[in-house]
Protein backbone atom coordinates (compact mmCIF):
# COMPACT_ATOMS: atom_id res chain seq x y z
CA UNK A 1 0.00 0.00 0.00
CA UNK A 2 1.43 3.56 -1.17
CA UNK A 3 1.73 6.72 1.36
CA UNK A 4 -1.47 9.35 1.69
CA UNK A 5 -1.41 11.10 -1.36
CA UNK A 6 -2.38 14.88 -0.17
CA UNK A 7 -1.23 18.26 -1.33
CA UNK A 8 -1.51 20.29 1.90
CA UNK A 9 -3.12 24.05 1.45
CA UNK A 10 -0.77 26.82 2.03
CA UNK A 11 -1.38 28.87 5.31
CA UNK A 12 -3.21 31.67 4.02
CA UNK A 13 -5.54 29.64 2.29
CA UNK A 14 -6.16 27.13 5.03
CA UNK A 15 -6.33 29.85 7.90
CA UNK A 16 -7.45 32.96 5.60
CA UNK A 17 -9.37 31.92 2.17
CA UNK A 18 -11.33 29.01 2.93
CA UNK A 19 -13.02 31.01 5.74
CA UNK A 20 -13.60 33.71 3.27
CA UNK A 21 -14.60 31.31 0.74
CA UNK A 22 -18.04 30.95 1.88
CA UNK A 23 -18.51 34.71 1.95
CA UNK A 24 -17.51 35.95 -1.49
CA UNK A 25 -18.00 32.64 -3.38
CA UNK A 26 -21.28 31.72 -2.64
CA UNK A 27 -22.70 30.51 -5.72
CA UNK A 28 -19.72 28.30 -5.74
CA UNK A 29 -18.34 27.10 -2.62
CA UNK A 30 -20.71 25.32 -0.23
CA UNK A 31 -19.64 24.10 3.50
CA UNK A 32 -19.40 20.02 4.15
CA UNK A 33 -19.98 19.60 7.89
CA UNK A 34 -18.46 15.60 8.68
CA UNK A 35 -17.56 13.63 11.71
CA UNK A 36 -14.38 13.31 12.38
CA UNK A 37 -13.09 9.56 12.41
CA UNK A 38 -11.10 9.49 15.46
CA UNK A 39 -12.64 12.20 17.58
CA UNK A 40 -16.23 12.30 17.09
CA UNK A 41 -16.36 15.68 16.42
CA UNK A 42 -18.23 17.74 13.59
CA UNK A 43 -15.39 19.23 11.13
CA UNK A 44 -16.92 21.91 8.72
CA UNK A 45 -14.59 22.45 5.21
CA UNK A 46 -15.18 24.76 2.43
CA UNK A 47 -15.85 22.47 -0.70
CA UNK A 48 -17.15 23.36 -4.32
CA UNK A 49 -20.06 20.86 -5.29
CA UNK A 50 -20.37 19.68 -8.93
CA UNK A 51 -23.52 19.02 -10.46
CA UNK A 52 -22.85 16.29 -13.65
CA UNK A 53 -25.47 14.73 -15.68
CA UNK A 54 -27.95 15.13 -13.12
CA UNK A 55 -25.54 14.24 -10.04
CA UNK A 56 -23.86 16.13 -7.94
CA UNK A 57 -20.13 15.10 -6.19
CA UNK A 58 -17.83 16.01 -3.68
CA UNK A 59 -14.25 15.56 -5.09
CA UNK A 60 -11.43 15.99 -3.24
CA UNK A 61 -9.36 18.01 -5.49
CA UNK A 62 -5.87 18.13 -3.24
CA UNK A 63 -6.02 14.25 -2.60
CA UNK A 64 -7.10 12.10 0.25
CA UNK A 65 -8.04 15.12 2.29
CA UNK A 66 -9.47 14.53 6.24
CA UNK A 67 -12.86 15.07 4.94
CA UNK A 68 -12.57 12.38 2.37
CA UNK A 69 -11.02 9.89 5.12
CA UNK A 70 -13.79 10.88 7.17
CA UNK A 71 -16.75 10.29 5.11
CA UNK A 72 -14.75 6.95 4.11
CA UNK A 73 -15.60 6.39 7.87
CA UNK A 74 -18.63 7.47 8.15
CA UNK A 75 -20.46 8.42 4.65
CA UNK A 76 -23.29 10.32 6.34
CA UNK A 77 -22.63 14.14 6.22
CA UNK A 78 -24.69 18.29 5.86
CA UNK A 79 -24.09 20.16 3.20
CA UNK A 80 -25.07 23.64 3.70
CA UNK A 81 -25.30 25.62 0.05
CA UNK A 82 -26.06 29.04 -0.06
CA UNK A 83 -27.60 29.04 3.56
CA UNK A 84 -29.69 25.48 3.45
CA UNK A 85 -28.59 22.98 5.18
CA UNK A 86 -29.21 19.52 3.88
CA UNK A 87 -28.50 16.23 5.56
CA UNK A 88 -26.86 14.12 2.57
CA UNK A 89 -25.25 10.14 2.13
CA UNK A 90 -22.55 9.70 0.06
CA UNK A 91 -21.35 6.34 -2.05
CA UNK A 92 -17.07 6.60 -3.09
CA UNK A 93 -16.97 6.70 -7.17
CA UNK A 94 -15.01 3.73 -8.18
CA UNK A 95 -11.33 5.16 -9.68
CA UNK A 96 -12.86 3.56 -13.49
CA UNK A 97 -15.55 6.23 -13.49
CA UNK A 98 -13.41 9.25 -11.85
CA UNK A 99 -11.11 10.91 -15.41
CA UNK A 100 -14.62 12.48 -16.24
CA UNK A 101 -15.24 13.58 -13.38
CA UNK A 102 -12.62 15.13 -12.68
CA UNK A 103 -12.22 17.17 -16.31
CA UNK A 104 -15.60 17.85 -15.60
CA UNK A 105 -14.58 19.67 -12.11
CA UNK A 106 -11.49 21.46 -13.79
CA UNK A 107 -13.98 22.63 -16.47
CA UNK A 108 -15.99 23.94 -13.55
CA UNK A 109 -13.55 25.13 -11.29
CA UNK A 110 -10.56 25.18 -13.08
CA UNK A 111 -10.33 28.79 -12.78
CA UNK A 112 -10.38 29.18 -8.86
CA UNK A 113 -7.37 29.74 -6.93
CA UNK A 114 -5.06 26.27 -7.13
CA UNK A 115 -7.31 24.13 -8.77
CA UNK A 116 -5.77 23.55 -12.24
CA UNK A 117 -2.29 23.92 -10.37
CA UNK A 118 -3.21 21.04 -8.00
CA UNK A 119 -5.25 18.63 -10.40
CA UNK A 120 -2.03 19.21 -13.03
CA UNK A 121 0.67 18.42 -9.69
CA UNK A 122 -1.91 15.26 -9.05
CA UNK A 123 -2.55 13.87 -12.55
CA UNK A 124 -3.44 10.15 -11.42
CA UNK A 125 -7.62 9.75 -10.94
CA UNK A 126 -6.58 7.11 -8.45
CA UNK A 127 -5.13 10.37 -5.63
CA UNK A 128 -8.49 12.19 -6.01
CA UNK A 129 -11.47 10.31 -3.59
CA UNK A 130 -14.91 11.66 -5.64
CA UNK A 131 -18.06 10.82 -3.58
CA UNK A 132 -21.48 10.69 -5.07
CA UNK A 133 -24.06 13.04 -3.16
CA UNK A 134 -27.34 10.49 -2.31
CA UNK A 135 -29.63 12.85 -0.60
């Protein structure tokens, strides 16, 4: 079995820009509240939902983020987009079915801050966990 696979945030965007995110990207970034794994408690991340032929996923652009690990553990999760909160299940893609995903989420997103950087850094499908949203 290979190492984590993660591309850590810089400082100012962990400690400064995702909790701006929310604020000035609204239409695009959405908050995922999960339990953490080991200590129970609710973690709350900035993530950018894409909608795709009628579905909507969480992909974790920078590799096997916390969040991904988590819902691993426990797939049950809120979403909270544009103010609603939502209760939400998700179901891992298998890697087979992630390429158009992801060229689907650089298409999307591609032009946010370290998107296209990271998914170019992280090439392989296989680093990037992409969970189907079952309401």
């Amino acid at each position: 079995m290979t190492g984590r696979v993660y591309l850590r945030p810089p400082w100012m965007q962990r400690n400064v820009g995702n909790r701006l995110a929310p604020l000035f990207g609204r239409s695009m970034v959405s908050r995922l509240t999960v339990r953490g794994r080991s200590s129970g408690r609710d973690r709350t991340v900035p993530v950018a939902v894409l909608d795709h032929e009628g579905e909507r996923y969480l992909i974790s652009y920078r590799g096997l983020s916390d969040w991904a690990l988590n819902l691993r553990a426990t797939p049950e999760a809120r979403l909270t987009v544009r103010g609603r909160t939502e209760t939400i299940t998700t179901e891992e893609v298998p890697e087979s079915d992630r390429p158009s995903l992801l060229t689907a989420y650089r298409e999307r997103y591609g032009s946010m801050p370290t998107v296209s950087t990271v998914l170019d850094a992280l090439p392989n499908p296989s680093d990037h966990p992409v969970f189907r949203i079952r309401g």
